[in-house]
PDB file of N, CA and C in Angstrom:
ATOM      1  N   UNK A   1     -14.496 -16.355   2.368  1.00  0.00           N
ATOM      2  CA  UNK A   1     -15.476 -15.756   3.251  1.00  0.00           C
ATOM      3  C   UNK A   1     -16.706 -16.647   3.318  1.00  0.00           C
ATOM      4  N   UNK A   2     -17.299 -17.003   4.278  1.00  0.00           N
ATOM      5  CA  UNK A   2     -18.551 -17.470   4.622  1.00  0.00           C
ATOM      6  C   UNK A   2     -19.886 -16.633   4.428  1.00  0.00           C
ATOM      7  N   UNK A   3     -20.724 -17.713   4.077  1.00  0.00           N
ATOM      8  CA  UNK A   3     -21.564 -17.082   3.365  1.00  0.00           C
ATOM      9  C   UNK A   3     -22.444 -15.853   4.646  1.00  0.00           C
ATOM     10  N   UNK A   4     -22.341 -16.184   5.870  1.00  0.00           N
ATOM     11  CA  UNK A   4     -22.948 -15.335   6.938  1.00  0.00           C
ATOM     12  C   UNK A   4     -21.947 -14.013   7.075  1.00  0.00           C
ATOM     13  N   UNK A   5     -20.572 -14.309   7.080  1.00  0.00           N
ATOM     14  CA  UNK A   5     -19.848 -13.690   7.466  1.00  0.00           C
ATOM     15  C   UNK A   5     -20.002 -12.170   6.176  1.00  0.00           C
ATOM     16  N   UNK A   6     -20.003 -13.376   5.003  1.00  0.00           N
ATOM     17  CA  UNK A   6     -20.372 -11.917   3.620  1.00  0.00           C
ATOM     18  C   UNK A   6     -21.917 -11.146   3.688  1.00  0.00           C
ATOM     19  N   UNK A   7     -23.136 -12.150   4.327  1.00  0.00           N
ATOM     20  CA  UNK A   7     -24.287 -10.909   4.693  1.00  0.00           C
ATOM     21  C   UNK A   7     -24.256 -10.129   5.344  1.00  0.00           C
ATOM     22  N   UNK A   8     -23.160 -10.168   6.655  1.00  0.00           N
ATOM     23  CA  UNK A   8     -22.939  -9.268   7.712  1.00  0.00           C
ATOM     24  C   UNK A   8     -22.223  -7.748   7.213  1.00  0.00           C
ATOM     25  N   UNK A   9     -21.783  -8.166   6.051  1.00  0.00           N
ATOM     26  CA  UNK A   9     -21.109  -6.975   5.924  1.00  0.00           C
ATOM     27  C   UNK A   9     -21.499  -5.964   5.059  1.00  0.00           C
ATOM     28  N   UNK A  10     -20.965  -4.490   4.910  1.00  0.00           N
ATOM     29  CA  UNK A  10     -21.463  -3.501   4.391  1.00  0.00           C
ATOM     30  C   UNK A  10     -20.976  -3.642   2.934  1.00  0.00           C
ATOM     31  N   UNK A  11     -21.329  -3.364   1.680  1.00  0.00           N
ATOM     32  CA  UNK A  11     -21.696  -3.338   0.201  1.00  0.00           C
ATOM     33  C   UNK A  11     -20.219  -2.735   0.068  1.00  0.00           C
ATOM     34  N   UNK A  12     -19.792  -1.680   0.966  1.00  0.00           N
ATOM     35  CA  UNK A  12     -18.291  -1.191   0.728  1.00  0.00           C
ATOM     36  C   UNK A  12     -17.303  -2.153   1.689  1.00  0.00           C
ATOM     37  N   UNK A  13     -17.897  -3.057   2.320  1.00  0.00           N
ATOM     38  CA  UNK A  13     -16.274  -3.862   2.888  1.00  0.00           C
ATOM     39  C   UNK A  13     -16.216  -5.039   2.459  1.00  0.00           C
ATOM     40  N   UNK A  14     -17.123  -5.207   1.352  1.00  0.00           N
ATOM     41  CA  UNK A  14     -17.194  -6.504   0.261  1.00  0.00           C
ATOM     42  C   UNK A  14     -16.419  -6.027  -0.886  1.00  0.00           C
ATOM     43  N   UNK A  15     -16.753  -5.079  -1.091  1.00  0.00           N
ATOM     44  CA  UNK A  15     -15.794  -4.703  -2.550  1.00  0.00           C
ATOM     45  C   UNK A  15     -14.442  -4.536  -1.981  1.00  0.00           C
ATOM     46  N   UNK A  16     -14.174  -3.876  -1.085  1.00  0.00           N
ATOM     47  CA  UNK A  16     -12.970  -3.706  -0.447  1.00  0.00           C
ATOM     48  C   UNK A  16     -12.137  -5.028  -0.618  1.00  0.00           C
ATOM     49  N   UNK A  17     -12.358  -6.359   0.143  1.00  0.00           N
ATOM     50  CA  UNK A  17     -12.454  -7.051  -0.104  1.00  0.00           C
ATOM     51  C   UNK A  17     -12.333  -7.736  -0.789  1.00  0.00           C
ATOM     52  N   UNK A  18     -13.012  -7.609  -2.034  1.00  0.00           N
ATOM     53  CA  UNK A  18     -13.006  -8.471  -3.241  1.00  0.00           C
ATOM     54  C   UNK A  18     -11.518  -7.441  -4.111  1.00  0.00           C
ATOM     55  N   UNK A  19     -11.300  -6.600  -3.746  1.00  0.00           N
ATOM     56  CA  UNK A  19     -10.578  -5.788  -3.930  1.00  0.00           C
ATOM     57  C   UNK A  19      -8.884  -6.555  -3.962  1.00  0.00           C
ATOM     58  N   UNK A  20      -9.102  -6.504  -2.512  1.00  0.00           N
ATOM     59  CA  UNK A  20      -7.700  -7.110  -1.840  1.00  0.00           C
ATOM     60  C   UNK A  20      -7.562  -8.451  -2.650  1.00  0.00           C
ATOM     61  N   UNK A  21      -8.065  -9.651  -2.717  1.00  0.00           N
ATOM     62  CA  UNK A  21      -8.319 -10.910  -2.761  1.00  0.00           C
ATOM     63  C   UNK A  21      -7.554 -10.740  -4.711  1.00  0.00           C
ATOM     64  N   UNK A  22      -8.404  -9.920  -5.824  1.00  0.00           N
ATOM     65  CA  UNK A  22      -8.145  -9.988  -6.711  1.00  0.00           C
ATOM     66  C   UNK A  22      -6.436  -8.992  -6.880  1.00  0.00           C
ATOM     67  N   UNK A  23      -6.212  -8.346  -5.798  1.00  0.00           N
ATOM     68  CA  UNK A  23      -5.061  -7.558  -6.090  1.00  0.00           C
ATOM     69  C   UNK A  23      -3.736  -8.878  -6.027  1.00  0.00           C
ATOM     70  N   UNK A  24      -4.059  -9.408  -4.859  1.00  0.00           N
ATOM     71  CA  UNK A  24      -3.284 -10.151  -4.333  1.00  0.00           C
ATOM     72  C   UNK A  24      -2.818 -11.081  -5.397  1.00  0.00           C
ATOM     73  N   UNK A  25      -4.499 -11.926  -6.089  1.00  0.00           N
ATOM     74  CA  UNK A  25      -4.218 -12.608  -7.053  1.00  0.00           C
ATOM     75  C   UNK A  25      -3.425 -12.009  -8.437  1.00  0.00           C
ATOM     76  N   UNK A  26      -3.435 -11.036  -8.261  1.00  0.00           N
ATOM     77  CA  UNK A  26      -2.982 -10.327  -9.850  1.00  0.00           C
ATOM     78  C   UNK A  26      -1.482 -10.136  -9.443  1.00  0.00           C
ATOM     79  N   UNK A  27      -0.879  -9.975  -8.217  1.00  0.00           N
ATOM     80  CA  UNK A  27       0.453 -10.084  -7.608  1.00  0.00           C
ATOM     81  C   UNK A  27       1.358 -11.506  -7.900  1.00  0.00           C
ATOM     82  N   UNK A  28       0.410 -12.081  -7.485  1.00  0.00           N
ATOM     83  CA  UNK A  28       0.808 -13.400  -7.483  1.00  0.00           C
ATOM     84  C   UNK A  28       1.103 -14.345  -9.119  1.00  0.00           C
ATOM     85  N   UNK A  29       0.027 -13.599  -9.889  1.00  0.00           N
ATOM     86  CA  UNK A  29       0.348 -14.014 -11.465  1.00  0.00           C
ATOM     87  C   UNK A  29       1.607 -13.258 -11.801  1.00  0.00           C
ATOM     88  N   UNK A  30       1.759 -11.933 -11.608  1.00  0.00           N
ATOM     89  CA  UNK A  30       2.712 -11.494 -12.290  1.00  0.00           C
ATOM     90  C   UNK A  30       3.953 -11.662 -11.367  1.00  0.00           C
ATOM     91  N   UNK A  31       4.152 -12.351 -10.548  1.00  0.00           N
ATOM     92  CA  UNK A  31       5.497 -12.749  -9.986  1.00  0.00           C
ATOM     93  C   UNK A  31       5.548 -14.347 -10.835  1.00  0.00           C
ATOM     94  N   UNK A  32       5.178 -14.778 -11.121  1.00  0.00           N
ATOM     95  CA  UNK A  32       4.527 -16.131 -11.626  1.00  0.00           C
ATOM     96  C   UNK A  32       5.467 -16.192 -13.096  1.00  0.00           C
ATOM     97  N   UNK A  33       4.676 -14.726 -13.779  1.00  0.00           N
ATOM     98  CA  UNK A  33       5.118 -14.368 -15.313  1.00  0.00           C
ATOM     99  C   UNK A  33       6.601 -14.436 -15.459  1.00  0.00           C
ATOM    100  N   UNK A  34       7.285 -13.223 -14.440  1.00  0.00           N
ATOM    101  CA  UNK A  34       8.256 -12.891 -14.339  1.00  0.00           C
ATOM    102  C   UNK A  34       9.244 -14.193 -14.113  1.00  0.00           C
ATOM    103  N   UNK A  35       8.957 -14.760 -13.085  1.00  0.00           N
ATOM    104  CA  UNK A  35       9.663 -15.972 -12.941  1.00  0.00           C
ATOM    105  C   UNK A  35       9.957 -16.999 -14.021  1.00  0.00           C
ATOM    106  N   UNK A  36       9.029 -17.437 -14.561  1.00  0.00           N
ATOM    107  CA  UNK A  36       9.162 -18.511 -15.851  1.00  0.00           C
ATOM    108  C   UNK A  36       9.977 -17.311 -17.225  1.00  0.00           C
ATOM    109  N   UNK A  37       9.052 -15.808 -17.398  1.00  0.00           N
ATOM    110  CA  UNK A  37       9.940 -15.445 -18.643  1.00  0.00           C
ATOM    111  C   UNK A  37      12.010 -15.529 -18.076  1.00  0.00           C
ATOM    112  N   UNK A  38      11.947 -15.036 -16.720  1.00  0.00           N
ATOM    113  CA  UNK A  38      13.579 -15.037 -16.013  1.00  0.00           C
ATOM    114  C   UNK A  38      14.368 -16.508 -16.415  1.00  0.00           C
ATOM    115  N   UNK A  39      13.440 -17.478 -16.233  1.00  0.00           N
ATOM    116  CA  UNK A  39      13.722 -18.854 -16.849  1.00  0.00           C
ATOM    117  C   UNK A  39      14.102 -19.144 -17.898  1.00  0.00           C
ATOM    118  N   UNK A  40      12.933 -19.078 -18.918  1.00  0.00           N
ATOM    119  CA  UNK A  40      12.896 -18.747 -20.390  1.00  0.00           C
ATOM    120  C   UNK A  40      14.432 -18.358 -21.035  1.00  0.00           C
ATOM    121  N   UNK A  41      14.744 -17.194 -20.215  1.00  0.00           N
ATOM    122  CA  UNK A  41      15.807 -16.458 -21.613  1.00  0.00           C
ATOM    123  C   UNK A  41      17.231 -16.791 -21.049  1.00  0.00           C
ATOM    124  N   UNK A  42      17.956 -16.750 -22.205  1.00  0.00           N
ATOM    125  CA  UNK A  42      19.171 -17.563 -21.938  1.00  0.00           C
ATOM    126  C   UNK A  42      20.314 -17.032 -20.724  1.00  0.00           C
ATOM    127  N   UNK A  43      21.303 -17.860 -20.263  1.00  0.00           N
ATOM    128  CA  UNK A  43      21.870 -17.226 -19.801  1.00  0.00           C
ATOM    129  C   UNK A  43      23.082 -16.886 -20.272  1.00  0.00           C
ATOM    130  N   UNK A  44      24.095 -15.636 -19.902  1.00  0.00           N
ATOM    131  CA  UNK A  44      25.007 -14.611 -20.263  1.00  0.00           C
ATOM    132  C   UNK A  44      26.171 -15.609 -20.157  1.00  0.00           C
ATOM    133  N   UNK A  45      26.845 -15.911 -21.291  1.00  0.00           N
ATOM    134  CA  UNK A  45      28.476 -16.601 -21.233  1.00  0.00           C
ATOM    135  C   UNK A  45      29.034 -15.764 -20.465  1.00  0.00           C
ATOM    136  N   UNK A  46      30.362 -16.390 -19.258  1.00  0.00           N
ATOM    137  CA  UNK A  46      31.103 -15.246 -18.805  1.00  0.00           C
ATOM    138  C   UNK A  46      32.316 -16.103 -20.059  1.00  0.00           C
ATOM    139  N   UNK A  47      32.566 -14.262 -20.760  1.00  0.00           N
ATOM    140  CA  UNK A  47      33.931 -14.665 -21.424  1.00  0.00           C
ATOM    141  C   UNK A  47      34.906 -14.861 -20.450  1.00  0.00           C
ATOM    142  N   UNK A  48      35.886 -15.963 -20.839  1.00  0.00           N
ATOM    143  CA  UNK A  48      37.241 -15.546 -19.921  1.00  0.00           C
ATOM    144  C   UNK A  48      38.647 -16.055 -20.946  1.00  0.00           C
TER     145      UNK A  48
END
């Protein structure tokens, strides 16, 4: 966000905002986590 674009706005569509931005980021770590621990652990012998 630009710094004009963030004075223009109301105290609740900044948090909103800052809202989305950190949700997104916290989405994005824990697909992140998941991926490397999915990596991490071994994979299943098929008996045959």
């Amino acid at each position: 966000m630009s710094e004009e674009t963030h004075k223009n706005m109301s105290r609740e569509d900044r948090l909103a905002a800052k809202l989305r931005e950190n949700l997104r980021r916290r989405k994005a770590q824990a697909r992140e986590m998941t991926e490397s621990a999915s990596e991490s652990l071994p994979k299943p012998r098929s008996e045959s």
